[in-house]
C-alpha atoms as a PDB file:
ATOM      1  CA  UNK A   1       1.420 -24.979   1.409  1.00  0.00           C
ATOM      2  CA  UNK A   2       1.843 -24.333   5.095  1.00  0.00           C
ATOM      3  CA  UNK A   3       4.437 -21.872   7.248  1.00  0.00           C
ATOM      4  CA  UNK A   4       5.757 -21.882  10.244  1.00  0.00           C
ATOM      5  CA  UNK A   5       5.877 -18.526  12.148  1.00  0.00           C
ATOM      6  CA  UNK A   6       8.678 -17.431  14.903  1.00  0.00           C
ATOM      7  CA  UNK A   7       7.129 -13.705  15.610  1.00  0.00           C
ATOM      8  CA  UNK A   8       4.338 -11.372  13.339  1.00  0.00           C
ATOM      9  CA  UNK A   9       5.831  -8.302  13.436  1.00  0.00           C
ATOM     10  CA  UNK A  10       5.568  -6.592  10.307  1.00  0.00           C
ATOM     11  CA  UNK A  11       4.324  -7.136   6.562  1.00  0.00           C
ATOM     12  CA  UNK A  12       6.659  -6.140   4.737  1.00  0.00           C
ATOM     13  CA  UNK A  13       9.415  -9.443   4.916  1.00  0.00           C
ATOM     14  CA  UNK A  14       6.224 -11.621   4.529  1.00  0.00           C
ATOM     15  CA  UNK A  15       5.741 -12.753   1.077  1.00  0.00           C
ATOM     16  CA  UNK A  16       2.484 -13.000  -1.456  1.00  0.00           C
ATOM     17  CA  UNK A  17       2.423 -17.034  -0.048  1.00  0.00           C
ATOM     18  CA  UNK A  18       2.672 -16.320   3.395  1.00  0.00           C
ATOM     19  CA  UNK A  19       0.032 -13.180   3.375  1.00  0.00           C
ATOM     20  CA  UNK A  20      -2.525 -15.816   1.381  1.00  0.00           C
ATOM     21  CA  UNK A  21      -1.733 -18.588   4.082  1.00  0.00           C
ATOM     22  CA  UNK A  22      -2.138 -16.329   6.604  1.00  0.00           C
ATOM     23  CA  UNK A  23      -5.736 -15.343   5.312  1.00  0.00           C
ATOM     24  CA  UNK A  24      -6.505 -18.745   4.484  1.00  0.00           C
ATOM     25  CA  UNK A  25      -5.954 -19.699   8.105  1.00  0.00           C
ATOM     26  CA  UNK A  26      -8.314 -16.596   9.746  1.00  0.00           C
ATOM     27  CA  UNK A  27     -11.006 -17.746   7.016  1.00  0.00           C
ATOM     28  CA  UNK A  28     -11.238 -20.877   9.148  1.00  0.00           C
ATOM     29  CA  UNK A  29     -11.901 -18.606  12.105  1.00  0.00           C
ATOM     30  CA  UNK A  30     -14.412 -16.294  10.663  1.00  0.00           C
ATOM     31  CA  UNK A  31     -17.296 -19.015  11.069  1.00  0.00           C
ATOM     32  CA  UNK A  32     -17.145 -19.077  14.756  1.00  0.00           C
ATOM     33  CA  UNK A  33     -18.054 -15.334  15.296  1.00  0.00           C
ATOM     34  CA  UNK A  34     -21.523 -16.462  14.074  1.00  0.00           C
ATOM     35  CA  UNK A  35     -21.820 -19.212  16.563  1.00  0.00           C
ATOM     36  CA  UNK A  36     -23.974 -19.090  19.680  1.00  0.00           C
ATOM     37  CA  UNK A  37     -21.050 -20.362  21.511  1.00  0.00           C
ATOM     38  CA  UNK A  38     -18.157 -19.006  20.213  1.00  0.00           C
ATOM     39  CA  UNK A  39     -15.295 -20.244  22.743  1.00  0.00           C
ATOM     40  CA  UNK A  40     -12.645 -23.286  21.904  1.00  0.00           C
ATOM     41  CA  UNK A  41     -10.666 -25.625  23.973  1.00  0.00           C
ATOM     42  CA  UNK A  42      -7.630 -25.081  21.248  1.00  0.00           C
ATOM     43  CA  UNK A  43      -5.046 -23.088  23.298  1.00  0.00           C
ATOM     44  CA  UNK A  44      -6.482 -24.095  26.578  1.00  0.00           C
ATOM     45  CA  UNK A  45      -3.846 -23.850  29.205  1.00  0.00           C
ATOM     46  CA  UNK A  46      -2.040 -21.306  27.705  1.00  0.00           C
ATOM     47  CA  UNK A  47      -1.566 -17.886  27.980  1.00  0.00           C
ATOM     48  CA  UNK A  48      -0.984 -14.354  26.307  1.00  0.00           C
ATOM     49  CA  UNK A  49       0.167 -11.324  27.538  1.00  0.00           C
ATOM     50  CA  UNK A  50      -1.733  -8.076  26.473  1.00  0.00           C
ATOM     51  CA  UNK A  51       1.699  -5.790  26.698  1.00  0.00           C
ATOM     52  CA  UNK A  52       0.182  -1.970  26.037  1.00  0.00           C
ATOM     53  CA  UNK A  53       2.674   0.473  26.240  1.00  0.00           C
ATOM     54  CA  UNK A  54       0.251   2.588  24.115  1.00  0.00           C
ATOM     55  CA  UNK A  55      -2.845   3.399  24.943  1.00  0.00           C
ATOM     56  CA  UNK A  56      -5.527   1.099  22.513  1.00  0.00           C
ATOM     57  CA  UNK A  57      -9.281   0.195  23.532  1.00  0.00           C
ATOM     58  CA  UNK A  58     -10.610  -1.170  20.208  1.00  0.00           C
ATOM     59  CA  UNK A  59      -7.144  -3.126  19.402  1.00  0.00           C
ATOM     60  CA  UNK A  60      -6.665  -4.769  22.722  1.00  0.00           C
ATOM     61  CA  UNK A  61     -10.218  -5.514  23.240  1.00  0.00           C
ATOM     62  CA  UNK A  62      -9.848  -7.607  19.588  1.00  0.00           C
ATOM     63  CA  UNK A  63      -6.408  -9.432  20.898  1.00  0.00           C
ATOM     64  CA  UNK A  64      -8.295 -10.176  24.068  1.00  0.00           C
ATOM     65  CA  UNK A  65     -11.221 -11.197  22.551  1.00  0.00           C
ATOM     66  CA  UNK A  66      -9.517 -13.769  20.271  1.00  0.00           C
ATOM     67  CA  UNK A  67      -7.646 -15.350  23.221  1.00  0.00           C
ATOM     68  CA  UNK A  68     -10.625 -15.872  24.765  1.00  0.00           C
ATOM     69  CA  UNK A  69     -12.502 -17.477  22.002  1.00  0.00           C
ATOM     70  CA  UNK A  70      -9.544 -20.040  21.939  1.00  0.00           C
ATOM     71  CA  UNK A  71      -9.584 -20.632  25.480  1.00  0.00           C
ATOM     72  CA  UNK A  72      -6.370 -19.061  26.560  1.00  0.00           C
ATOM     73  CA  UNK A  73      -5.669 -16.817  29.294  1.00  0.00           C
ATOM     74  CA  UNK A  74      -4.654 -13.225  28.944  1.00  0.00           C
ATOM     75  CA  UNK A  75      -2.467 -11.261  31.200  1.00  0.00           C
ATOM     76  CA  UNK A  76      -2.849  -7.382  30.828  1.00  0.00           C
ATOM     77  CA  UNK A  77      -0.435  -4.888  31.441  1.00  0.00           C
ATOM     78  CA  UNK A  78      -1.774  -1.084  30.113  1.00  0.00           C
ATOM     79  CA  UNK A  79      -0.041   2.020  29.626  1.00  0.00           C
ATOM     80  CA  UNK A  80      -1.521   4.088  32.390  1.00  0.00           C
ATOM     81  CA  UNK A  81      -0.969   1.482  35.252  1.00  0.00           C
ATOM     82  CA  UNK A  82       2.485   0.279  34.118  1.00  0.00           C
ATOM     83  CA  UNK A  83       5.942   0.248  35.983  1.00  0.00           C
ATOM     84  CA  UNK A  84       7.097   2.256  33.125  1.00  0.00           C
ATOM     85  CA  UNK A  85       5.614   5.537  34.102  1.00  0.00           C
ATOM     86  CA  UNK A  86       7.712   4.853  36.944  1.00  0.00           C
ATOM     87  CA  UNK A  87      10.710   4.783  35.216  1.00  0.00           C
ATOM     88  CA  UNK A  88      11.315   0.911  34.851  1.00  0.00           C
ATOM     89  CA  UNK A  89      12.908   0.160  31.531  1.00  0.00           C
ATOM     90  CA  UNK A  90      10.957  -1.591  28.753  1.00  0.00           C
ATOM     91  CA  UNK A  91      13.255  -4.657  28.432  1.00  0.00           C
ATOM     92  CA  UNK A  92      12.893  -4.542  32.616  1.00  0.00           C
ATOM     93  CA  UNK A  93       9.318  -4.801  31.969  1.00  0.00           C
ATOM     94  CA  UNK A  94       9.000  -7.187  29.794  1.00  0.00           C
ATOM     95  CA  UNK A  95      11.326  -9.479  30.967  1.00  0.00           C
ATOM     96  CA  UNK A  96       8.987  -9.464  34.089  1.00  0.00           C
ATOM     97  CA  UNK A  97       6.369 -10.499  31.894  1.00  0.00           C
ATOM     98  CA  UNK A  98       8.057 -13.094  30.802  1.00  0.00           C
ATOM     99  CA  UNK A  99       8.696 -14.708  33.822  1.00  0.00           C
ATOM    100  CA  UNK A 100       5.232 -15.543  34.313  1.00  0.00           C
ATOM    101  CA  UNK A 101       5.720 -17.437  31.835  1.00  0.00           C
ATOM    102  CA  UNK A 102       3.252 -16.827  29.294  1.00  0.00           C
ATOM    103  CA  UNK A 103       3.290 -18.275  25.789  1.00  0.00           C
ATOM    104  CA  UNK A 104       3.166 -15.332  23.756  1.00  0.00           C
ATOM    105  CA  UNK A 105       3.226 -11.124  23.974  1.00  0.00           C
ATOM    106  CA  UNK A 106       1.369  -9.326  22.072  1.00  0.00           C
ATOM    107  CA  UNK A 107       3.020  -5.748  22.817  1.00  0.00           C
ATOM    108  CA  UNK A 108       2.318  -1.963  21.620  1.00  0.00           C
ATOM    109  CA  UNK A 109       4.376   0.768  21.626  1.00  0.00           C
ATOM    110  CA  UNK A 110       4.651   4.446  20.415  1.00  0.00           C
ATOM    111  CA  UNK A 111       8.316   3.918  19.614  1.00  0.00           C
ATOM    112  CA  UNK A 112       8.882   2.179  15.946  1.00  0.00           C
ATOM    113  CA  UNK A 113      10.803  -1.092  16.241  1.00  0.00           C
ATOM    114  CA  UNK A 114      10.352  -1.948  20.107  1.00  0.00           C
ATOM    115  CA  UNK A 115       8.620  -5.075  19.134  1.00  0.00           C
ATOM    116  CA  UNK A 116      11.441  -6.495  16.524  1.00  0.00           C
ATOM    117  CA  UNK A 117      13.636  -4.947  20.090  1.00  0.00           C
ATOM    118  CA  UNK A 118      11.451  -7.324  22.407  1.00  0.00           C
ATOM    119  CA  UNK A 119      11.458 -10.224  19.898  1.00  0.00           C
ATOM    120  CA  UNK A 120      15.221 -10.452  19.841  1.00  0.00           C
ATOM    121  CA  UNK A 121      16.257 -10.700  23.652  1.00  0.00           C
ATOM    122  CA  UNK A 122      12.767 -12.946  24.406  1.00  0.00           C
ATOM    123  CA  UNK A 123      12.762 -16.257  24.135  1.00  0.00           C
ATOM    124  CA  UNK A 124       8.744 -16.471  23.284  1.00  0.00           C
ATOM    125  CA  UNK A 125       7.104 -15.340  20.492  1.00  0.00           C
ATOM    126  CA  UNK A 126       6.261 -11.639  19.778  1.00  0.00           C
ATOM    127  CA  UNK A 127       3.003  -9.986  18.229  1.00  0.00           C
ATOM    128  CA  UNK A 128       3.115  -6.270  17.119  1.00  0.00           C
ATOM    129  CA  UNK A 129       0.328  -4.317  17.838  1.00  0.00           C
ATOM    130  CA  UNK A 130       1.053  -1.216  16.286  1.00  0.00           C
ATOM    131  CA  UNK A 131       4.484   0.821  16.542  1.00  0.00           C
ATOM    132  CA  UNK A 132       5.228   4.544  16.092  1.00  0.00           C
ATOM    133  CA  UNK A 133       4.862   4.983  12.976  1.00  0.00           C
ATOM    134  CA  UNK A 134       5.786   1.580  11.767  1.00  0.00           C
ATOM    135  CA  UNK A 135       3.828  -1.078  10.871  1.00  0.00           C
ATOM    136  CA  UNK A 136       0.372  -2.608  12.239  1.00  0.00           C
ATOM    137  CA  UNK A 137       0.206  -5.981  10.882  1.00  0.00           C
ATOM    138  CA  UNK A 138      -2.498  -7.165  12.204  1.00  0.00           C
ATOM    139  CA  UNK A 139      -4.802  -4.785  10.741  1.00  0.00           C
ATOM    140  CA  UNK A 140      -2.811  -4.604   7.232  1.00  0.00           C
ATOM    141  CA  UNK A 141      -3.906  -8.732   7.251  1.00  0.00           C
ATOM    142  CA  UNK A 142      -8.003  -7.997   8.570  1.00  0.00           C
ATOM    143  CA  UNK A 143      -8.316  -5.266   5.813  1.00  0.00           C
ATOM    144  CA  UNK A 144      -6.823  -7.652   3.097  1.00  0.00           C
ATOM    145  CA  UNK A 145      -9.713 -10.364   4.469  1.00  0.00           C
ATOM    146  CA  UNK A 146     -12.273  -7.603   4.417  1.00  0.00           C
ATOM    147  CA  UNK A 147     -11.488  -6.911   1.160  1.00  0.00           C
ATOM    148  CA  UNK A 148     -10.911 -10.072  -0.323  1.00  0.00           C
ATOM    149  CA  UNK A 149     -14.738 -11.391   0.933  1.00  0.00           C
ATOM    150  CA  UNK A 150     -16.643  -7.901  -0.387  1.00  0.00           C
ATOM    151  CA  UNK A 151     -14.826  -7.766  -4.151  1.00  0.00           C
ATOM    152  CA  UNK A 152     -14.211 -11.705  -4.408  1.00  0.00           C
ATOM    153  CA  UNK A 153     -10.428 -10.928  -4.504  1.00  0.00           C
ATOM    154  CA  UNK A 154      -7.140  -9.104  -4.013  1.00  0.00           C
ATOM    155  CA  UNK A 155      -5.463  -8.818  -7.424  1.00  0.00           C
ATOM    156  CA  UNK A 156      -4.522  -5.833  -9.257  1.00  0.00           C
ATOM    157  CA  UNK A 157      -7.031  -3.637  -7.185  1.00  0.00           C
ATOM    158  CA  UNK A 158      -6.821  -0.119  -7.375  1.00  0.00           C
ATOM    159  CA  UNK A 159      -6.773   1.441  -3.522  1.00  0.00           C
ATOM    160  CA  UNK A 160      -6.810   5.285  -2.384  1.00  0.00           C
ATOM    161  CA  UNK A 161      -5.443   5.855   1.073  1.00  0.00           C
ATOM    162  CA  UNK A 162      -6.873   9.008   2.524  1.00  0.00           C
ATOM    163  CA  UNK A 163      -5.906  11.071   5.545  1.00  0.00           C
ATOM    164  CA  UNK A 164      -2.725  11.191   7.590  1.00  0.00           C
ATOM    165  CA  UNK A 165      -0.162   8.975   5.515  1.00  0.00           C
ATOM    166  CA  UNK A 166       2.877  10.095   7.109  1.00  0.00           C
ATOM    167  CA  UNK A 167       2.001   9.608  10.720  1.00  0.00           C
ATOM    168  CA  UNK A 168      -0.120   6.022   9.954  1.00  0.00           C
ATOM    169  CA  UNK A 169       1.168   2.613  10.349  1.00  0.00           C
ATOM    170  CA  UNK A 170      -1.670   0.914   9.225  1.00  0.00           C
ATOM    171  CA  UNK A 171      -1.305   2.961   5.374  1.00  0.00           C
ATOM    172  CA  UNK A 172       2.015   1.486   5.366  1.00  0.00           C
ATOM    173  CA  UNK A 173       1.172  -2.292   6.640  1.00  0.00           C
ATOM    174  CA  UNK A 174      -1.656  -1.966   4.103  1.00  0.00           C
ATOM    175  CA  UNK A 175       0.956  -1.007   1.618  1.00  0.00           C
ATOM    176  CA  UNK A 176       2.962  -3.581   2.004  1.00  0.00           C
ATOM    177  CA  UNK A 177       0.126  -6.635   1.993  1.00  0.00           C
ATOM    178  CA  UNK A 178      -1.860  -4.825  -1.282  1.00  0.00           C
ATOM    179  CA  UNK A 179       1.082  -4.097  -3.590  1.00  0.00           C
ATOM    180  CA  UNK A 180       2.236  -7.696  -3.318  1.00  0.00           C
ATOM    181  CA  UNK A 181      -0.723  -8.561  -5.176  1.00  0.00           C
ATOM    182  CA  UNK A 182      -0.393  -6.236  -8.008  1.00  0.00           C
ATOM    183  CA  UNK A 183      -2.430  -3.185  -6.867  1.00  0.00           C
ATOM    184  CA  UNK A 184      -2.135   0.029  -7.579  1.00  0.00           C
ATOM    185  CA  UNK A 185      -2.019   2.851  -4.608  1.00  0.00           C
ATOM    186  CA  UNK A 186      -2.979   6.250  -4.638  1.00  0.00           C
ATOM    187  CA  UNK A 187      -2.040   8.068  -1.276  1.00  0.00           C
ATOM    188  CA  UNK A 188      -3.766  11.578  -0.906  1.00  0.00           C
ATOM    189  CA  UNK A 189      -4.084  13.380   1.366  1.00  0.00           C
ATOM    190  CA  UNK A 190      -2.108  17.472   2.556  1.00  0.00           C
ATOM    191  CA  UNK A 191       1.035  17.720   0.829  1.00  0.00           C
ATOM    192  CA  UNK A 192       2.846  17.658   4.360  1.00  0.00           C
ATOM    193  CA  UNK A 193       1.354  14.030   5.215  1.00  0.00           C
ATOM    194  CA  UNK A 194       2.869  12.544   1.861  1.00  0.00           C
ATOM    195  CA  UNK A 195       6.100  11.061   2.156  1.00  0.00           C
ATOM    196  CA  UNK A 196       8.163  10.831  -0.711  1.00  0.00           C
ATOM    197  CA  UNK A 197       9.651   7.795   0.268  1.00  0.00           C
ATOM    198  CA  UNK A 198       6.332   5.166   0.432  1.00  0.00           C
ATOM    199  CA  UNK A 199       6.134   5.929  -3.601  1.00  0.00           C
ATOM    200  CA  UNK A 200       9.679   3.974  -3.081  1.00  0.00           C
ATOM    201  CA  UNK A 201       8.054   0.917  -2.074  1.00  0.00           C
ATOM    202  CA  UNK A 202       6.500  -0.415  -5.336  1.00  0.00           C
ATOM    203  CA  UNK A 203       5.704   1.348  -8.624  1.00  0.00           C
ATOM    204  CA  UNK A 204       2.504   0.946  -8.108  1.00  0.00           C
ATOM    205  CA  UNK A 205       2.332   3.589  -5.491  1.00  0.00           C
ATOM    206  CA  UNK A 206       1.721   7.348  -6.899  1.00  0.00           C
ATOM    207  CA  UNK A 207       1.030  10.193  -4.485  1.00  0.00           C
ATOM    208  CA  UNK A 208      -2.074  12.601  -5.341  1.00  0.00           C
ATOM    209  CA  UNK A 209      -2.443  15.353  -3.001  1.00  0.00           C
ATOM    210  CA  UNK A 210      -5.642  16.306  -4.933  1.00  0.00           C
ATOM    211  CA  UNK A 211      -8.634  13.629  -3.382  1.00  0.00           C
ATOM    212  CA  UNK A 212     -11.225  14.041  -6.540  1.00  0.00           C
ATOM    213  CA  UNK A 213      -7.813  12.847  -8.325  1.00  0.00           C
ATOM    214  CA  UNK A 214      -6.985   9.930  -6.556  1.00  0.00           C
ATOM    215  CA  UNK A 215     -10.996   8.514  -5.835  1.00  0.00           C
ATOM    216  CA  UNK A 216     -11.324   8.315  -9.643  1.00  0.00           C
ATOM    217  CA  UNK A 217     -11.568   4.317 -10.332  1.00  0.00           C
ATOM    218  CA  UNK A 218     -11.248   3.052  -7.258  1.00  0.00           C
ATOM    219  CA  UNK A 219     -12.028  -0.273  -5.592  1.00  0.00           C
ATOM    220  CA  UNK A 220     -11.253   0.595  -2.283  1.00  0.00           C
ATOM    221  CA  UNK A 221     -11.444   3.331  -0.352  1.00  0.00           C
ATOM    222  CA  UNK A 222      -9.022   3.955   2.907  1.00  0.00           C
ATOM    223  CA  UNK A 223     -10.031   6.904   5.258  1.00  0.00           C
ATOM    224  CA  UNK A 224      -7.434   6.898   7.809  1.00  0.00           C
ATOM    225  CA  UNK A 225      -7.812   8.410  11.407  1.00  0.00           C
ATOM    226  CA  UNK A 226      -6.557  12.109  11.792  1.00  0.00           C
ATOM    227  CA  UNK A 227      -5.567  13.237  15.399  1.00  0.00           C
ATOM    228  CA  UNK A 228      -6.973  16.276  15.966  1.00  0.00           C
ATOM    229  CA  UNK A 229      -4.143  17.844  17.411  1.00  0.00           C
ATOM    230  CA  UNK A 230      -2.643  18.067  14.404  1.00  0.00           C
ATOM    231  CA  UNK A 231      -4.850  19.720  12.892  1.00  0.00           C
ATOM    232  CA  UNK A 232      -3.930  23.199  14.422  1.00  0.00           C
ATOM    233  CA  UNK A 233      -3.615  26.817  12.716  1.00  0.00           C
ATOM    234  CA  UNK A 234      -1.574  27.610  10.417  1.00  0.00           C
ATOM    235  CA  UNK A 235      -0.480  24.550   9.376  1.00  0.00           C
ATOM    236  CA  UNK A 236      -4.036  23.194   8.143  1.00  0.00           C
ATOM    237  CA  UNK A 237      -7.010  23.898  10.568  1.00  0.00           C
ATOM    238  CA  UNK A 238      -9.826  21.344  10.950  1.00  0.00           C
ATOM    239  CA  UNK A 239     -12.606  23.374   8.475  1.00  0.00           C
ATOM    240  CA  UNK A 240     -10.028  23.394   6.072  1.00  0.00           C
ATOM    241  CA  UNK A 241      -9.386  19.336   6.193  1.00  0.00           C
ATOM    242  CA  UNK A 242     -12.993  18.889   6.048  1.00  0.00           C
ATOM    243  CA  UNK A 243     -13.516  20.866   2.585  1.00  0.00           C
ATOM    244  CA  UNK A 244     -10.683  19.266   1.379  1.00  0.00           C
ATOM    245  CA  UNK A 245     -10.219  15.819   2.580  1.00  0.00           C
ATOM    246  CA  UNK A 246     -13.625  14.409   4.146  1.00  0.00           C
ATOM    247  CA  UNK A 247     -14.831  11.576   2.946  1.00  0.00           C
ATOM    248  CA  UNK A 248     -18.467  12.618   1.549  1.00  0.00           C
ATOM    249  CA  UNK A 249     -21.295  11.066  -0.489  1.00  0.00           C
ATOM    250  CA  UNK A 250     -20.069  13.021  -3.380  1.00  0.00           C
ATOM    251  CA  UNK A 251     -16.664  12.013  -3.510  1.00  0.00           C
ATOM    252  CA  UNK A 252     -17.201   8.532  -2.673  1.00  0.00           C
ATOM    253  CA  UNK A 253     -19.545   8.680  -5.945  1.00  0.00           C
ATOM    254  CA  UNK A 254     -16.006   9.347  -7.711  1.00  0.00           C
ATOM    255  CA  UNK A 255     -15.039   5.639  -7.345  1.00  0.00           C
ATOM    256  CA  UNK A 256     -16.425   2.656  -8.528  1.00  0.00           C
ATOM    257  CA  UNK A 257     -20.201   1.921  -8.209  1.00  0.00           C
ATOM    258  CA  UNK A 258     -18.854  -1.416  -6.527  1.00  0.00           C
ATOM    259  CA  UNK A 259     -16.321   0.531  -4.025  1.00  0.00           C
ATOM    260  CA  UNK A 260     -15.804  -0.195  -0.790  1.00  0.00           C
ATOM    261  CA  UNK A 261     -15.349   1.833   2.259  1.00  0.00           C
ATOM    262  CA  UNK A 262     -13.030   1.325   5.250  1.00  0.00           C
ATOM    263  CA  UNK A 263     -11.627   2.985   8.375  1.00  0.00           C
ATOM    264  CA  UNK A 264      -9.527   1.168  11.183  1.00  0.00           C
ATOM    265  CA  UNK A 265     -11.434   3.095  13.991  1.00  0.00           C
ATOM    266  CA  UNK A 266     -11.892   5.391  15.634  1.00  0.00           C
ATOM    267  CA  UNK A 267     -13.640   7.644  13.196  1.00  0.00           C
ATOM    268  CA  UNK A 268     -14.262  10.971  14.145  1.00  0.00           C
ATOM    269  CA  UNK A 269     -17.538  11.561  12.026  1.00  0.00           C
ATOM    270  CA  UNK A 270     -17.820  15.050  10.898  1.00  0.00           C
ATOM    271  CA  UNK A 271     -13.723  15.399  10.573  1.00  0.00           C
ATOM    272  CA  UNK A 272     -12.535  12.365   8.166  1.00  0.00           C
ATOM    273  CA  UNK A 273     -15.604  10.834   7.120  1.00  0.00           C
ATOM    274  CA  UNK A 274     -19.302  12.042   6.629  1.00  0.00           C
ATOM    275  CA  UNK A 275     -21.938   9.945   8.699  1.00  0.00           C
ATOM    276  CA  UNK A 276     -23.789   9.017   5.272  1.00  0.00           C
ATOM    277  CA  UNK A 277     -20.357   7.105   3.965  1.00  0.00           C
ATOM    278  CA  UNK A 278     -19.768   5.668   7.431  1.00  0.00           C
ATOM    279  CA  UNK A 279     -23.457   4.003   7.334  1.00  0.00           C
ATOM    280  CA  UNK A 280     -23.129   3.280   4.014  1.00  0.00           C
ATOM    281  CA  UNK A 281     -23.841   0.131   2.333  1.00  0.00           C
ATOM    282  CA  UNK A 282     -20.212   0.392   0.838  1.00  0.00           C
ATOM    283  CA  UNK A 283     -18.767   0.666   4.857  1.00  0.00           C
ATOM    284  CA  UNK A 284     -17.268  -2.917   5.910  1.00  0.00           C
ATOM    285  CA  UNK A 285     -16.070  -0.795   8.862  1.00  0.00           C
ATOM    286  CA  UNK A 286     -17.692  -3.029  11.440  1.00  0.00           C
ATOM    287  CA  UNK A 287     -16.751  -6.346   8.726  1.00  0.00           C
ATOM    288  CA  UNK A 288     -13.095  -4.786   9.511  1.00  0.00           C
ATOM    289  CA  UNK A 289     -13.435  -5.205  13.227  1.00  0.00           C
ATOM    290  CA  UNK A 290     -15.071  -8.302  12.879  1.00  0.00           C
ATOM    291  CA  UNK A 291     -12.459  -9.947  10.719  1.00  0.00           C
ATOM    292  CA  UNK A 292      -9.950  -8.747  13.436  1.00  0.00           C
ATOM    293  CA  UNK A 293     -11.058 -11.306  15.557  1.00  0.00           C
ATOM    294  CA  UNK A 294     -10.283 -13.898  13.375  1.00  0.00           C
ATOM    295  CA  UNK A 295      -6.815 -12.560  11.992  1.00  0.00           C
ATOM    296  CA  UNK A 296      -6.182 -12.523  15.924  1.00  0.00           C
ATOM    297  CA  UNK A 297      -7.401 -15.577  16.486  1.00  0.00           C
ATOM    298  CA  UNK A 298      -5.517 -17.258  13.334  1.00  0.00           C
ATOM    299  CA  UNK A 299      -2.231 -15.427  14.866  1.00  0.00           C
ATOM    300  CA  UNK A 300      -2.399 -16.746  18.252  1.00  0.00           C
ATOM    301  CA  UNK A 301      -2.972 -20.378  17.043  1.00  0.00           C
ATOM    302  CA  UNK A 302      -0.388 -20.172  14.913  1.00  0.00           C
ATOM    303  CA  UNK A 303       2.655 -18.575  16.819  1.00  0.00           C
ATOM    304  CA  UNK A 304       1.478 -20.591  19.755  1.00  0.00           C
ATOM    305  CA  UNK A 305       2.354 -24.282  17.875  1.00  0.00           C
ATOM    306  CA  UNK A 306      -1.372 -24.816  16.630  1.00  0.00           C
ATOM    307  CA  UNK A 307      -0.845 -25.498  13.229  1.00  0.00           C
ATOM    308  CA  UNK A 308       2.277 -27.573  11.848  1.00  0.00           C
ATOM    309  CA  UNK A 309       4.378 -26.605   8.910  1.00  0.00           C
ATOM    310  CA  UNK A 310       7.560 -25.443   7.247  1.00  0.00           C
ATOM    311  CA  UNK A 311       8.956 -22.506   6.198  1.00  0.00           C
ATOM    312  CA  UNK A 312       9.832 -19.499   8.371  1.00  0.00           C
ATOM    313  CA  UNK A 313       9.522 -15.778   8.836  1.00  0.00           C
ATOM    314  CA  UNK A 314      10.351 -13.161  11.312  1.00  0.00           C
END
């Protein structure tokens, strides 16, 4: 079974079929981040534009990287140096963009839904890179892979998400991916940071505010990042997140003997995670950003024309 793909711009409307195509396809770039020489010819002669309304180092350094491998060329348009902080518009901006020409735009920005907004006045295809506090699919589809190649599979896993859940796209892309095959989340983390609504999504989802609570029994093990800004008096001050929340030796012990360990990056060792998990033998933190490549790379082929199919999704 094969799919066509217009835009990637969320997990959620993508079905249990499309996620294991999708997967399926960035296994069949995985093998060429071991290779001496690790460029293609595939997409030579076209081109992708980097669109970062947001700052991102380790994100756009991964979409870059994978359009590079293929042999495209990458435009680059970041936050900082943008026409935007002069007050230019972002349909303005990226209409620009697309009258270079390029194939595809790979865009992030703070504000949830400006992607799905670029995808439907462009005429090219559209990659979300993270918005607001939408949806990052991208990484939702690497941590599936990661996950998949440590514990030999996906089904009926049981998953704690740690950390910031109301404020994190990547909890809810990873929500939407894991629950379609049959796994059960537990989201933990300070009461304020647990939205009611994700429990909505599937009934597999139960919220434990309580981390010994939620760790016991699990295969994987989510520590998201926490801005530290947020973590201000009185609301809940660092020391206190640490004795309640870090990720330590001790509480990782709580899972399974076979659990796994992941963060999306940055981690802020000493806040959300202890060094000794982080450098763990259960981390696949630097498998994660590894396995980015290749989701990247997979994405980019296909949205580009590289692979033939039918089928459709937005």
């Amino acid at each position: 079974m094969s799919f066509t793909f217009r835009h990637m711009l969320g997990t959620e409307a993508l079905s249990r079929d499309e996620i294991t195509f999708l997967l399926n396809q960035s296994r069949a770039f995985q093998g060429i981040q071991k290779q001496p020489l690790k460029k293609l010819a595939t997409l030579r002669g076209k081109s992708v534009v980097l669109a970062f309304f947001e700052t991102s180092t380790r994100t756009r350094i991964s979409f870059g990287t994978a359009a590079a491998r293929l042999g495209a060329d990458t435009m680059n348009l970041q936050a900082e140096s943008s026409s935007t902080q002069k007050g230019e518009s972002l349909m303005d901006t990226v209409r620009t963009l697309e009258a270079m020409k390029p194939d595809v735009i790979v865009i992030r920005h703070a504000a949830s839904g400006a992607p799905h907004f670029v995808a439907d006045r462009l005429g090219i295809p559209v990659i979300n890179a993270g918005d607001g506090v939408h949806e990052h699919p991208s990484q939702g589809l690497l941590d599936a892979l990661t996950i998949s190649d440590r514990l030999g599979r996906l089904d009926g896993l049981d998953v704690t998400i740690v950390g910031d859940i109301r404020h994190s796209r990547v909890a809810r892309s990873n929500i939407h991916v894991l629950t379609k095959f049959g796994c059960r989340i537990t989201l933990s983390g300070p009461a304020m940071w647990l939205p009611p609504e994700l429990a909505q999504i599937a009934p597999s989802i139960r919220l434990q505010p309580r981390l010994e609570d939620a760790l016991d029994r699990a295969h994987v093990v989510m520590v998201l990042r926490v801005q530290t800004e947020r973590l201000q008096e009185p609301a809940l001050p660092a020391d206190e997140y640490i004795r309640l929340y870090q990720m330590t030796p001790a509480r990782l012990g709580l899972a399974r003997p076979e659990a796994v360990l992941m963060h999306p990056g940055p981690m802020i060792r000493g806040l959300e995670i202890d060094p000794a998990v982080a450098d763990s033998p259960q981390s696949c933190v630097l498998e994660q950003v590894t396995n980015g490549v290749a989701v990247r790379m997979a994405l980019l082929y296909l949205l580009t024309g590289g692979a033939p199919g039918s089928g459709a999704t937005g």
